[in-house]
N, C-alpha and C. Protein backbone atom coordinates (compact mmCIF):
# COMPACT_ATOMS: atom_id res chain seq x y z
N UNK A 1 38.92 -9.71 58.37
CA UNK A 1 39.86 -10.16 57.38
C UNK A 1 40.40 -11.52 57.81
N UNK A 2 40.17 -12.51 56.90
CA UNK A 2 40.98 -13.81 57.26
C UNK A 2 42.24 -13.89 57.28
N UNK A 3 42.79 -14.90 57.70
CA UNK A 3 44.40 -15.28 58.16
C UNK A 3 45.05 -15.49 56.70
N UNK A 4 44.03 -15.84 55.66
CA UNK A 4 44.84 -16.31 54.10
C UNK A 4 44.44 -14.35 53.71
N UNK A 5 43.54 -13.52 53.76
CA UNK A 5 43.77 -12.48 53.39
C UNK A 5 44.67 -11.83 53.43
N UNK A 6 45.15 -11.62 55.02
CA UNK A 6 46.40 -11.25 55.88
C UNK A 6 47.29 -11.91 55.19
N UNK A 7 47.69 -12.74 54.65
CA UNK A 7 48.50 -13.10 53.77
C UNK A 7 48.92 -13.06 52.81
N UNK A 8 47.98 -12.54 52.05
CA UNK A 8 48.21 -12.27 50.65
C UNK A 8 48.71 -10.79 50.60
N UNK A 9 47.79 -9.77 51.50
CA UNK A 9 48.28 -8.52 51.95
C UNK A 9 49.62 -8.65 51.89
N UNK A 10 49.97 -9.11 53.19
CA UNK A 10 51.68 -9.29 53.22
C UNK A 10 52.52 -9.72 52.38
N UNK A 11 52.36 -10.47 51.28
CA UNK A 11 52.97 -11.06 50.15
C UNK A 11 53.31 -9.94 49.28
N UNK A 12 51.72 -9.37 48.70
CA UNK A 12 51.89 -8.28 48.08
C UNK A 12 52.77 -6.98 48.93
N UNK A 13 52.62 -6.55 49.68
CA UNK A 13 53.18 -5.44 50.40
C UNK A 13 55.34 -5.98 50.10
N UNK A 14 55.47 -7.20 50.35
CA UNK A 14 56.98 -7.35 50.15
C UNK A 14 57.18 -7.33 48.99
N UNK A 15 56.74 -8.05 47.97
CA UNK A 15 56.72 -7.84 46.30
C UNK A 15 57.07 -6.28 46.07
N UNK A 16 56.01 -5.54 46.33
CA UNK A 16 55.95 -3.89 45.57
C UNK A 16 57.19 -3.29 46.35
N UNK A 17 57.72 -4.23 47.85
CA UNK A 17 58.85 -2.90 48.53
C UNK A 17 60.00 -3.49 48.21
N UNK A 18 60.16 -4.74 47.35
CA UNK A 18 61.32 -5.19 46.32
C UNK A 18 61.37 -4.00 45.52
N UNK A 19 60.02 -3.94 44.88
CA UNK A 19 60.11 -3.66 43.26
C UNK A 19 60.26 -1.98 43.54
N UNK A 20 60.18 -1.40 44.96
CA UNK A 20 60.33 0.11 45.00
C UNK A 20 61.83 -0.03 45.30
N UNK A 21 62.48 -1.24 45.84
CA UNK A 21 63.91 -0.74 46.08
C UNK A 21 64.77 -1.10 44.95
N UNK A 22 64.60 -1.75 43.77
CA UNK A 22 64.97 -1.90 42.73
C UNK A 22 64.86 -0.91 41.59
N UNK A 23 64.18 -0.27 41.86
CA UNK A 23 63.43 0.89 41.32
C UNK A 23 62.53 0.73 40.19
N UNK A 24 61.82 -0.60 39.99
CA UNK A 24 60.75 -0.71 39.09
C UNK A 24 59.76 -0.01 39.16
N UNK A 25 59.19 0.35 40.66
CA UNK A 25 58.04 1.54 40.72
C UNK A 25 58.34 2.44 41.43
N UNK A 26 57.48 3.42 41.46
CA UNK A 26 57.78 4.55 41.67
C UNK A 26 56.51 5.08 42.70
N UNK A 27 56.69 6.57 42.88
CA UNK A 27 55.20 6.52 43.59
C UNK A 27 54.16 7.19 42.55
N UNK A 28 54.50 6.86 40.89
CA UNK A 28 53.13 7.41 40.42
C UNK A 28 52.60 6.10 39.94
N UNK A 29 53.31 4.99 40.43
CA UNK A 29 52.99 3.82 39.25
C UNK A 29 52.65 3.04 40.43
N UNK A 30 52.59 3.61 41.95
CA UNK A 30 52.27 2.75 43.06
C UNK A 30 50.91 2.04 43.25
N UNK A 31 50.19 2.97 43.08
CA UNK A 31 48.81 2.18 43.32
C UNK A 31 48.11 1.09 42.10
N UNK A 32 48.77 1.52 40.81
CA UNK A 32 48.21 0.63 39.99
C UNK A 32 49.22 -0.61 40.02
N UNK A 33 50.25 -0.51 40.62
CA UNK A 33 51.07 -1.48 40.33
C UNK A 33 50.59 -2.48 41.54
N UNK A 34 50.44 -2.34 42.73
CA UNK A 34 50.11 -2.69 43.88
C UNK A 34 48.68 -3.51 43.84
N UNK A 35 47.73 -2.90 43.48
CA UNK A 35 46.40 -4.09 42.87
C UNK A 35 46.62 -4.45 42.14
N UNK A 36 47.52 -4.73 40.88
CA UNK A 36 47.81 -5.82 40.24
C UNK A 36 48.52 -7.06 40.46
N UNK A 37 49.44 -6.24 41.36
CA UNK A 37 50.25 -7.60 42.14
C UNK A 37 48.79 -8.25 43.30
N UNK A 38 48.54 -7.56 44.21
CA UNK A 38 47.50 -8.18 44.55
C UNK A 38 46.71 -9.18 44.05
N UNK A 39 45.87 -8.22 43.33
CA UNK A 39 45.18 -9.76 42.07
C UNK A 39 45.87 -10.95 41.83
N UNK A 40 47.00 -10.78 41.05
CA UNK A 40 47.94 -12.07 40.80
C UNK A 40 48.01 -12.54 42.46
N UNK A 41 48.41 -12.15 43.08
CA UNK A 41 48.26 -12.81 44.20
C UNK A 41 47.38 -13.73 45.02
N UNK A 42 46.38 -13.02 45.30
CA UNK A 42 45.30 -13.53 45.20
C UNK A 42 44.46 -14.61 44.75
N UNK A 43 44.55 -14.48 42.93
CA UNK A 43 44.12 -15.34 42.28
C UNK A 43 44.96 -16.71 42.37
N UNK A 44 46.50 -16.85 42.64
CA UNK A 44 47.03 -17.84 43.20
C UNK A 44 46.98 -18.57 44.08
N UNK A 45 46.79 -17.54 45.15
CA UNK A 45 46.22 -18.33 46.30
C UNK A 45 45.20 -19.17 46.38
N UNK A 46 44.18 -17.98 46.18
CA UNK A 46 42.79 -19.17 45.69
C UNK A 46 41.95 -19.59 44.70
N UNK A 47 43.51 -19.92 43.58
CA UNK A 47 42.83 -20.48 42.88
C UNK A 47 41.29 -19.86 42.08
N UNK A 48 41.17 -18.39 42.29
CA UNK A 48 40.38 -17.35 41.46
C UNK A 48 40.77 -17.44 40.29
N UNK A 49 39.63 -17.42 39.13
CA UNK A 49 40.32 -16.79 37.95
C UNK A 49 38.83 -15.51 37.44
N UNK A 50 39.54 -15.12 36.39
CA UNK A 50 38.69 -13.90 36.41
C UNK A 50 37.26 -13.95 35.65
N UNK A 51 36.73 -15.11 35.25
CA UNK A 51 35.49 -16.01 34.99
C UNK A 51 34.82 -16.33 36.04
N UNK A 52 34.94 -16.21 37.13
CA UNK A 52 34.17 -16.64 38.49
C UNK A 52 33.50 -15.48 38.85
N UNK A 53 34.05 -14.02 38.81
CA UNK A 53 33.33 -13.06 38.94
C UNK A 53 32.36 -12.66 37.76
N UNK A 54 31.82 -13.61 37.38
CA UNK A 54 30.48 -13.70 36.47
C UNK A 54 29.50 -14.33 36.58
N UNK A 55 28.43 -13.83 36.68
CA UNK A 55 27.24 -15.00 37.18
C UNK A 55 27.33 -15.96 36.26
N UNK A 56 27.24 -17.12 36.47
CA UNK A 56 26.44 -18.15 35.62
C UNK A 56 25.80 -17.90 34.71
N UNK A 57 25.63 -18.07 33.49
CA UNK A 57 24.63 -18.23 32.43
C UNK A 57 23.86 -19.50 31.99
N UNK A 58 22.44 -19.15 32.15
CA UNK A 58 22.11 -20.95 32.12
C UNK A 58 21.09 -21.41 33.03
């Protein structure tokens, strides 16, 4: 795992333990809520968007 992975991990992990002490999630809404923040995360970081995970056509 890279040092920007490890990072995004950690980003996401403080996000969702806001949003559990605020009480936006819960633990049935944990795991879907948690790869979504991920993703958004992610895709910020590097600049991913969700057209790249498509081959080329052409």
């Amino acid at each position: 795992m890279s040092s920007i992975d490890e990072l995004i991990l950690r980003s996401t992990k403080e996000i969702v333990v806001k949003f559990i002490e605020t009480g936006r999630v819960g633990p049935a809404g944990f795991e879907e809520t948690f790869k979504a923040i991920y993703k958004t995360v992610e895709q910020t970081v590097k600049g991913v968007q969700e057209d790249d995970d498509a081959e080329p056509s052409g």
